[in-house]
Protein backbone atom coordinates (compact mmCIF):
# COMPACT_ATOMS: atom_id res chain seq x y z
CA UNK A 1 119.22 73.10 82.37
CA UNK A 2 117.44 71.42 85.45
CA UNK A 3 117.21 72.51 89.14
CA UNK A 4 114.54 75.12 91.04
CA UNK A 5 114.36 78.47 89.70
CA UNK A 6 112.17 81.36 90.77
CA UNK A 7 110.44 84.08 88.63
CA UNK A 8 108.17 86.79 89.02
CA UNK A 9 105.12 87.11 87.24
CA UNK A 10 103.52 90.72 86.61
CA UNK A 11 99.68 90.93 85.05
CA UNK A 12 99.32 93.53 81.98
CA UNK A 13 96.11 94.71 81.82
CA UNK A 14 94.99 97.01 78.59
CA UNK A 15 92.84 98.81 80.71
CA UNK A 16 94.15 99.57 84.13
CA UNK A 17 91.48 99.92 87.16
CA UNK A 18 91.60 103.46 87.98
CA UNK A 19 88.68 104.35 90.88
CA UNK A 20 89.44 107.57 90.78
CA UNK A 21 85.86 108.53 88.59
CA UNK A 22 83.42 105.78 91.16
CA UNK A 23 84.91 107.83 94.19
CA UNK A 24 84.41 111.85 91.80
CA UNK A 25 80.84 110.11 91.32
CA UNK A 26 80.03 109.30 94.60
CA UNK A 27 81.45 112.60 95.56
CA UNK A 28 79.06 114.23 93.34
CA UNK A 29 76.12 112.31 95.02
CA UNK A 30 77.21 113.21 98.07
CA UNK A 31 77.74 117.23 97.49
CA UNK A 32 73.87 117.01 96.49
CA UNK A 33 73.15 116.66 100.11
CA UNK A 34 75.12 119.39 101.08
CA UNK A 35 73.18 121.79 98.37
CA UNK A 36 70.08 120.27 99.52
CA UNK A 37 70.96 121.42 103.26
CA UNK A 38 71.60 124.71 101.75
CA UNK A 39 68.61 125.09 100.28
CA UNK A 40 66.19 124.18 103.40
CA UNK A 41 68.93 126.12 105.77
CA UNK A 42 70.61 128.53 104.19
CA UNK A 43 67.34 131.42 104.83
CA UNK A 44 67.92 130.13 108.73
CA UNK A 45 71.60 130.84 109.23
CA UNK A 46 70.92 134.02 107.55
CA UNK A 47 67.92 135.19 109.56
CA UNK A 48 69.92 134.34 113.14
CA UNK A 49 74.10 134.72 111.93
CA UNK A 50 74.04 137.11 109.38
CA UNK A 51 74.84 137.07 105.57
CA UNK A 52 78.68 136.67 106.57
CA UNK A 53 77.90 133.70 108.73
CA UNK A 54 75.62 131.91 105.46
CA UNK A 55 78.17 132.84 102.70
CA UNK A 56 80.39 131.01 105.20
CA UNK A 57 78.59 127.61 104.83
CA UNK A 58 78.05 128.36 100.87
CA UNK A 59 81.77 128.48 100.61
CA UNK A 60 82.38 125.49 102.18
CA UNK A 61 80.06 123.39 99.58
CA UNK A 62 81.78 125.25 97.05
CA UNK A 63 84.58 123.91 97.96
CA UNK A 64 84.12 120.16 97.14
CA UNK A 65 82.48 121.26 93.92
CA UNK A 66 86.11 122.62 93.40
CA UNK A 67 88.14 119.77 93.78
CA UNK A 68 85.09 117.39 91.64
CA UNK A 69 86.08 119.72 89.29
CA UNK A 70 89.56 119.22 89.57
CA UNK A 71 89.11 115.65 89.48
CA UNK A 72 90.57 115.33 93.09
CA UNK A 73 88.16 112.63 94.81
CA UNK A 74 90.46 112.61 98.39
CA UNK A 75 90.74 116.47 98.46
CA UNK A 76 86.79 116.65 97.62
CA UNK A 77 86.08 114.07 100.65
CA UNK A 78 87.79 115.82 103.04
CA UNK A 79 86.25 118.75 102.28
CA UNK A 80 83.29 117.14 102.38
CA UNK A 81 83.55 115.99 105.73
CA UNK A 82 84.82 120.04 106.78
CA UNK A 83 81.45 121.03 105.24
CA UNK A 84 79.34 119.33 107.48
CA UNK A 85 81.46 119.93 110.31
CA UNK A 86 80.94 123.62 109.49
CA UNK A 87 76.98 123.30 108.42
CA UNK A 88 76.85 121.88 112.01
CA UNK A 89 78.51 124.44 114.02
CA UNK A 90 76.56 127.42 112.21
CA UNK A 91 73.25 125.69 112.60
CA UNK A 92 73.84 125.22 116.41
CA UNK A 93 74.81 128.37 116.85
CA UNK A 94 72.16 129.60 114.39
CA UNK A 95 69.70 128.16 116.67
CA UNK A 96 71.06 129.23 120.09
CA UNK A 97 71.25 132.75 118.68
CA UNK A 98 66.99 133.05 117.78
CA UNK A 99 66.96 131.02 121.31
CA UNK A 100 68.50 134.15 122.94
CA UNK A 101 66.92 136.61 120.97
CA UNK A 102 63.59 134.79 121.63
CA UNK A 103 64.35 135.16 125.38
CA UNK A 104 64.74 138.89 125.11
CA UNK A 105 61.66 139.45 123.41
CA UNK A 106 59.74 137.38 126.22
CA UNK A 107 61.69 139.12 128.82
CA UNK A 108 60.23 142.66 127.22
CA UNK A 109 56.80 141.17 127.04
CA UNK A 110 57.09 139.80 131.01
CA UNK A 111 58.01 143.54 131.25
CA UNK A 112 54.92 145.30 129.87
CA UNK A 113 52.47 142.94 130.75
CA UNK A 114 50.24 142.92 133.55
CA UNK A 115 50.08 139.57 135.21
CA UNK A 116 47.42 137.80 132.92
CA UNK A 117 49.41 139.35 130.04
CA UNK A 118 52.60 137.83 131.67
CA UNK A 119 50.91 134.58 132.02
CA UNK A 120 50.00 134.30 128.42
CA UNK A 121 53.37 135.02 127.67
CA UNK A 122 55.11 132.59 129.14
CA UNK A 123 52.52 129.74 128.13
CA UNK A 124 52.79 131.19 124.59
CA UNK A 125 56.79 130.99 125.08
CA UNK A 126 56.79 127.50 125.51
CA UNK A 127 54.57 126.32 123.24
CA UNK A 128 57.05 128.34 120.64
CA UNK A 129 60.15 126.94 122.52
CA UNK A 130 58.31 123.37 122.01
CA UNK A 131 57.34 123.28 118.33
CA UNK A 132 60.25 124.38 117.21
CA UNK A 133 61.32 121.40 114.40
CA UNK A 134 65.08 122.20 115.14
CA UNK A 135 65.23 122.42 118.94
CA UNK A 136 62.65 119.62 119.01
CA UNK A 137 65.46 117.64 116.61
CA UNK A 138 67.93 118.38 118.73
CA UNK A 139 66.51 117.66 121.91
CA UNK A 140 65.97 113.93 120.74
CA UNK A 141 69.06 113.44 119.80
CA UNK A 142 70.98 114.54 122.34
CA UNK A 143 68.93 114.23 125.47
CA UNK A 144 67.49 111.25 127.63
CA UNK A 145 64.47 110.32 126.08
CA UNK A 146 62.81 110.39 129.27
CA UNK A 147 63.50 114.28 130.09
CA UNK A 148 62.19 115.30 126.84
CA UNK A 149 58.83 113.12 127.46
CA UNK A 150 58.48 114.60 130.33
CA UNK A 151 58.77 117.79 129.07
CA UNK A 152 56.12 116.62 126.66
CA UNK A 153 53.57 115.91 129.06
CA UNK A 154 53.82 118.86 131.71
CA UNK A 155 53.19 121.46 129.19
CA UNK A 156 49.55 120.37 128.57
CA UNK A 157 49.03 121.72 131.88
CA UNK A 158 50.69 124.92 131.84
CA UNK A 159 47.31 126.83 131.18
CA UNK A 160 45.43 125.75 134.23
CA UNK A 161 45.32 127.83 137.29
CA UNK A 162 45.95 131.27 138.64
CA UNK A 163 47.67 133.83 136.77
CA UNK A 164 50.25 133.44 139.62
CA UNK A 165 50.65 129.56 139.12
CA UNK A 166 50.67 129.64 135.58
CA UNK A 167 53.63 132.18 135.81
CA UNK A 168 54.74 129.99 138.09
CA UNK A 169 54.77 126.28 136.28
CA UNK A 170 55.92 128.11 133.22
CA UNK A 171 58.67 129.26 134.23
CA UNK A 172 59.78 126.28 136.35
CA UNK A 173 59.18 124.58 132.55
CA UNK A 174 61.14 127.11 130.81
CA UNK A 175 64.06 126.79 132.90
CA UNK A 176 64.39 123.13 132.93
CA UNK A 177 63.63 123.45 128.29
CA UNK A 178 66.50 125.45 128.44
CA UNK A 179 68.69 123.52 130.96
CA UNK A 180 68.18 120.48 128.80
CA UNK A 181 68.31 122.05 126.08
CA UNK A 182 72.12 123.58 127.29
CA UNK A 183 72.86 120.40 128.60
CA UNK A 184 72.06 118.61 124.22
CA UNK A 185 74.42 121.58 122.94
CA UNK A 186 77.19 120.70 125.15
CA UNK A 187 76.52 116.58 124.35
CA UNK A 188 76.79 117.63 120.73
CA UNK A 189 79.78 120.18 120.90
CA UNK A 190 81.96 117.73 123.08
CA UNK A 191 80.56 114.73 120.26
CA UNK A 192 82.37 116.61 117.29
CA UNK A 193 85.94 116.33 118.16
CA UNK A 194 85.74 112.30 118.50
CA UNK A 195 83.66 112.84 115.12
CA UNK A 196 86.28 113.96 113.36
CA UNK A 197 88.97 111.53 114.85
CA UNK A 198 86.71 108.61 113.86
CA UNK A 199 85.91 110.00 110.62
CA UNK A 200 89.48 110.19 110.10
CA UNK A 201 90.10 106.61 110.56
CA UNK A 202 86.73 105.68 108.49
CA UNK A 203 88.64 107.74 105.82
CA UNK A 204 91.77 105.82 106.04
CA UNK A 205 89.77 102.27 105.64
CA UNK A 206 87.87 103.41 102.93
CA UNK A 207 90.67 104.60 101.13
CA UNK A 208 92.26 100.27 101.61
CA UNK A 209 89.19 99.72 99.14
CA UNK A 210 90.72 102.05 96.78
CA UNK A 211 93.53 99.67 96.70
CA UNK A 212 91.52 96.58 95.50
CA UNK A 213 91.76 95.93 91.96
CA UNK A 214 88.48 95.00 91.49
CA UNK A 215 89.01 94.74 87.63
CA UNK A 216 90.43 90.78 88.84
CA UNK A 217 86.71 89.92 89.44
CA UNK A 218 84.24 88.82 86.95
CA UNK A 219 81.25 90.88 86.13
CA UNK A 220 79.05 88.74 88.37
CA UNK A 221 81.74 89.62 91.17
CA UNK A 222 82.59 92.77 90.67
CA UNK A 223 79.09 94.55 90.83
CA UNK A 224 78.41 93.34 93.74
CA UNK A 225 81.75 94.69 95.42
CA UNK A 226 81.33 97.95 93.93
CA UNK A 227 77.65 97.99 95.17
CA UNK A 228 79.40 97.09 99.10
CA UNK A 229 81.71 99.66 98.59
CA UNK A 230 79.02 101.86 98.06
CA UNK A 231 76.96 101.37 100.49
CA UNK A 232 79.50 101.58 103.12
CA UNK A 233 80.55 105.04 101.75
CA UNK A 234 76.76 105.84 102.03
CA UNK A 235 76.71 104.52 105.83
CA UNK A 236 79.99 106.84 106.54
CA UNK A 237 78.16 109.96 105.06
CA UNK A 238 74.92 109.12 106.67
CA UNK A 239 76.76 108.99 110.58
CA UNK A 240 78.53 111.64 109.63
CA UNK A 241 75.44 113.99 109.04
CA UNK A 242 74.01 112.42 112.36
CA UNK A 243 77.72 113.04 113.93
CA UNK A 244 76.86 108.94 115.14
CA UNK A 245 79.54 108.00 117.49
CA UNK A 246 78.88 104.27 117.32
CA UNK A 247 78.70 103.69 113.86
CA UNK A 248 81.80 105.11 112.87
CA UNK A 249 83.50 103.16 115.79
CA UNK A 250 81.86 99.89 113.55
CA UNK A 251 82.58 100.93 110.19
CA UNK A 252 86.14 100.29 109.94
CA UNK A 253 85.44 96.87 111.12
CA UNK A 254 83.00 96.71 108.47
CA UNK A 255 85.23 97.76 106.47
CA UNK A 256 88.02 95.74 106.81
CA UNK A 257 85.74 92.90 106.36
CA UNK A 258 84.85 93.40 103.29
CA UNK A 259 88.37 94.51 102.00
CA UNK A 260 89.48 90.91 103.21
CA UNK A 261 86.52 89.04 101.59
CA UNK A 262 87.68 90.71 98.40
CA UNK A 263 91.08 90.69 98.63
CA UNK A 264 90.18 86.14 98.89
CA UNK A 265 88.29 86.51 96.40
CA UNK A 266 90.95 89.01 94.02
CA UNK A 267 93.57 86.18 94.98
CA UNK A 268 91.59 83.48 94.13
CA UNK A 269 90.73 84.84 90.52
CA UNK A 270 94.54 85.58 89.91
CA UNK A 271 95.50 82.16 90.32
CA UNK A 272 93.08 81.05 88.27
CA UNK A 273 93.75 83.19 86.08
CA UNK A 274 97.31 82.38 86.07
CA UNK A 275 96.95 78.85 85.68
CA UNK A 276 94.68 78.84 82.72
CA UNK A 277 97.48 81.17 81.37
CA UNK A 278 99.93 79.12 81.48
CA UNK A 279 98.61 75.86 81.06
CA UNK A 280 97.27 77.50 77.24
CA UNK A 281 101.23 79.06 76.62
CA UNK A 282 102.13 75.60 77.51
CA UNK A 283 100.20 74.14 75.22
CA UNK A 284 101.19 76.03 72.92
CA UNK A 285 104.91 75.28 72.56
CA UNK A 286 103.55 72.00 72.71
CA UNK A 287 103.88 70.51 76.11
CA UNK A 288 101.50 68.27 77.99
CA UNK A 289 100.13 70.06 81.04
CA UNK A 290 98.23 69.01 84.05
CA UNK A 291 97.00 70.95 87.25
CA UNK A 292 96.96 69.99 90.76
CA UNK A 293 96.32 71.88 94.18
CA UNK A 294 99.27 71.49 96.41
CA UNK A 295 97.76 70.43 99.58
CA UNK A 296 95.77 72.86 101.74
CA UNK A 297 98.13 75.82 101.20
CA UNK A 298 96.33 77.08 98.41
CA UNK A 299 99.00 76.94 95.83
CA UNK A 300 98.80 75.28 92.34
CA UNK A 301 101.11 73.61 90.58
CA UNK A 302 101.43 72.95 87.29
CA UNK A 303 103.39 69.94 85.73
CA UNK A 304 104.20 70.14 82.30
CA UNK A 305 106.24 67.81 79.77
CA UNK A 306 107.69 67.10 76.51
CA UNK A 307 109.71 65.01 74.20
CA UNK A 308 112.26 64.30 74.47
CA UNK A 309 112.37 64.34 77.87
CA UNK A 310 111.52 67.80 78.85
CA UNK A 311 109.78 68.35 81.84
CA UNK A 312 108.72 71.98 83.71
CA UNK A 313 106.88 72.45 86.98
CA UNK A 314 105.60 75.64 88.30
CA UNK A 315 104.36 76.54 91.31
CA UNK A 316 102.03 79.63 92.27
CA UNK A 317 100.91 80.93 95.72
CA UNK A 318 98.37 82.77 97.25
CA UNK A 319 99.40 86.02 98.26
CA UNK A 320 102.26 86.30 96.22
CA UNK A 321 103.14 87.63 92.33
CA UNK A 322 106.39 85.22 92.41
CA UNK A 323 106.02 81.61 90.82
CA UNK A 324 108.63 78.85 91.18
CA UNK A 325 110.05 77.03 88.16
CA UNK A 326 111.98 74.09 88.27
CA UNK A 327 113.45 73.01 84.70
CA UNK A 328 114.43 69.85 83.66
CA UNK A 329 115.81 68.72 79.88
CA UNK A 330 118.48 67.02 78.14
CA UNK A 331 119.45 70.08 76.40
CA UNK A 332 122.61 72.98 77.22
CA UNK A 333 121.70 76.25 79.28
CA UNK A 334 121.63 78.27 75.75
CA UNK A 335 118.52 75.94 74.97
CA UNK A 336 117.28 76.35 78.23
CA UNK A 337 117.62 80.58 77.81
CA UNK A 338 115.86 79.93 74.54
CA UNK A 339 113.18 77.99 76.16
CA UNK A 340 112.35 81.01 79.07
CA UNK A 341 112.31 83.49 76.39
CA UNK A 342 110.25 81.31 74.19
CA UNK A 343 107.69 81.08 77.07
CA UNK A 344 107.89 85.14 77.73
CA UNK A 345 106.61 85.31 74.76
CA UNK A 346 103.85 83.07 74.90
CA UNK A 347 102.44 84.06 78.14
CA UNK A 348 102.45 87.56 77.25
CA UNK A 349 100.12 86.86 74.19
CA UNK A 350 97.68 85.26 77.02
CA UNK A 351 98.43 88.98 79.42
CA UNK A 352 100.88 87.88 81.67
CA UNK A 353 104.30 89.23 81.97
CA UNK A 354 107.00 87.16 83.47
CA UNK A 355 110.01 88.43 84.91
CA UNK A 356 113.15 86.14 85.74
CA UNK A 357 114.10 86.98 88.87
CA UNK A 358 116.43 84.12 89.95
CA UNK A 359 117.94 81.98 87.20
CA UNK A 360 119.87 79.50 89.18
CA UNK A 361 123.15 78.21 88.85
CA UNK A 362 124.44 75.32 86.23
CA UNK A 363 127.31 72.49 86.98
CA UNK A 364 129.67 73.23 83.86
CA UNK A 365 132.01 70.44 84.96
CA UNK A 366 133.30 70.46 87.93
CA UNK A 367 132.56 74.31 89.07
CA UNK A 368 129.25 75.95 89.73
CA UNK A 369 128.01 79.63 88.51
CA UNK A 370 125.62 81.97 88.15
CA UNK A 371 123.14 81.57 84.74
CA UNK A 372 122.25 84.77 84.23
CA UNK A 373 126.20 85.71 83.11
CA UNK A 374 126.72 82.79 81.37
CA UNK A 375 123.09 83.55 79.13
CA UNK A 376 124.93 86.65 78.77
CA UNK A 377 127.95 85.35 77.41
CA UNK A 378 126.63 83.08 75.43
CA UNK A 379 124.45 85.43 73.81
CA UNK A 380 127.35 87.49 73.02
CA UNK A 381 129.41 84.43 70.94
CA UNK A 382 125.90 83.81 69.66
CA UNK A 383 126.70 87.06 67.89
């Protein structure tokens, strides 16, 4: 039976690509870091919030453990992400509470001192205030760089002088440590809500490499995608933990990038791999194949023939699971049924599955109908 038919081809795969373990495993590498923070922070939120407040930030790691265990990779990442959002907010606050408490205790020593004593205390305050590794971190990351070298330099000089100016130049330095330090908390509490909306959209692009079916690249391929993939995970988590505005407002490009390089390169592979398919099944029923590119749309055709005088052509396109077949033979449309079905069955030997989608229509004298009833009536008076 000749004219242009359409089918659909489907690839069976013995072992279907399943990321679900990579993304539990990276999840697992990433709830290290949050036991890790635990570890080095956990005596600090205790000391300044309270038992309550550190159980608080242990029960939020547990949490991902929880769904690793459960084998629930999205649940665990967002959870993951909540973790750090809370290990944030209990560490500021962690640190603005010893901050306050600290002031108290120099406010009671300004008390009972005489002014040399006072003096003393106030230099002694903010050296404290200064080498404090948190306040210190958080000051260079959330103030101008200049303030905070500036701040740097003037308390060298705190010591020299009267009693009176020292009390004088040390609180003037105090003030403006704690103004800019007031003015970093706010920067980093109004940073955390567009942290969270960006994270949320890093989540959603991530989750289009999820979709990849990276099991269509060859070894040499593949490892190097899955190392990408990776690494931009790693870059997410990383900005996260710094709550980095700008490079969560580039990953998704990033991102998206490397989903479309893939997603070429997937294509690509299941032609290929579709071609060789068929041209072997071909082969094998005994036809003479050849294989062209059809012009610079990407698709390939392939034009096979027999004797006597049988001749298919089909025609596969990037982007698309659907290959057109156009049939041509001297034989009747129950040899051409018994021709498709013979080819089913040789393409699924070589893990391709093809589905008729469209048979056509055949010119039985003068009137024109659908195949796929008349296979199905012929079939029946084959019986």
């Amino acid at each position: 039976m000749s004219g242009p038919k359409r089918a659909k081809i489907r690839f069976v795969y013995v072992n279907h690509y399943d990321p679900t373990q990579t993304r539990l495993a990276d999840l697992r590498n990433f709830a290290t870091k949050l036991e890790k923070w635990l570890v080095r922070h956990y005596d600090f939120l205790e000391r300044n919030l309270g038992k309550e407040s550190a159980e608080q930030a242990r029960a939020a790691q547990r949490a991902v453990i929880e769904f690793i265990n459960l084998g629930l990779p999205n649940e665990g990442f967002d959870a993951y992400g909540r973790a750090w959002a809370t290990f944030n907010t209990l560490w500021r606050e962690a640190a603005e509470m010893r901050e306050q408490r600290r002031q108290a205790l120099a406010k009671r020593r300004i008390q009972r001192a005489r002014e040399r004593e006072q003096a003393n205390a106030l230099t002694a305050e903010c050296s404290e205030a200064w080498s404090d590794p948190e306040l210190r971190k958080l000051l260079k990351r959330w103030s101008p760089k200049e303030e905070v070298e500036s701040l740097a330099r003037t308390i060298g000089d705190l010591s020299n002088g009267s009693p009176q100016e020292v009390i004088s130049k040390s609180t003037a330095w105090l003030e403006r440590f704690r103004s800019t330090l007031r003015a970093a908390r706010a920067e980093a509490d109004a940073n955390a809500p567009r942290v969270t909306e960006l994270l949320s959209h890093v989540r959603t692009s991530l989750s289009t490499l999820d979709q990849l079916d990276l099991s269509a690249l060859d070894a040499a391929e593949r490892a190097p995608a899955e190392h990408e993939i990776s690494r931009l995970r790693a870059q997410g988590d990383a900005a996260l933990v710094d709550e980095d505005i700008a490079k969560l407002q580039n990953l998704p490009s990033a991102i998206e990038a490397l989903r479309s390089e893939l997603s070429g390169k997937i294509e690509v592979n299941r032609i290929n791999r579709a071609t060789e398919a068929w041209k072997a099944g071909l082969q094998e029923l005994g036809y003479s194949v050849s294989v062209r590119s059809e012009g610079g749309s990407g698709a390939m055709v392939i034009q096979a023939s027999s004797f006597p005088m049988h001749s298919l052509a089909a025609t596969f396109r990037t982007g698309s699971d659907e290959v057109s077949l156009n049939v041509n033979g001297e034989h009747d449309t129950t040899q051409c049924v018994r021709d498709i079905d013979s080819l089913r069955e040789v393409l699924l030997k070589h893990g391709i599955e093809l589905e008729m989608t469209d048979w056509g229509r055949v010119n039985l004298g003068m009137q024109w109908v659908q195949e796929e009833p008349l296979r199905q009536a012929q079939r029946k008076m084959q019986l």
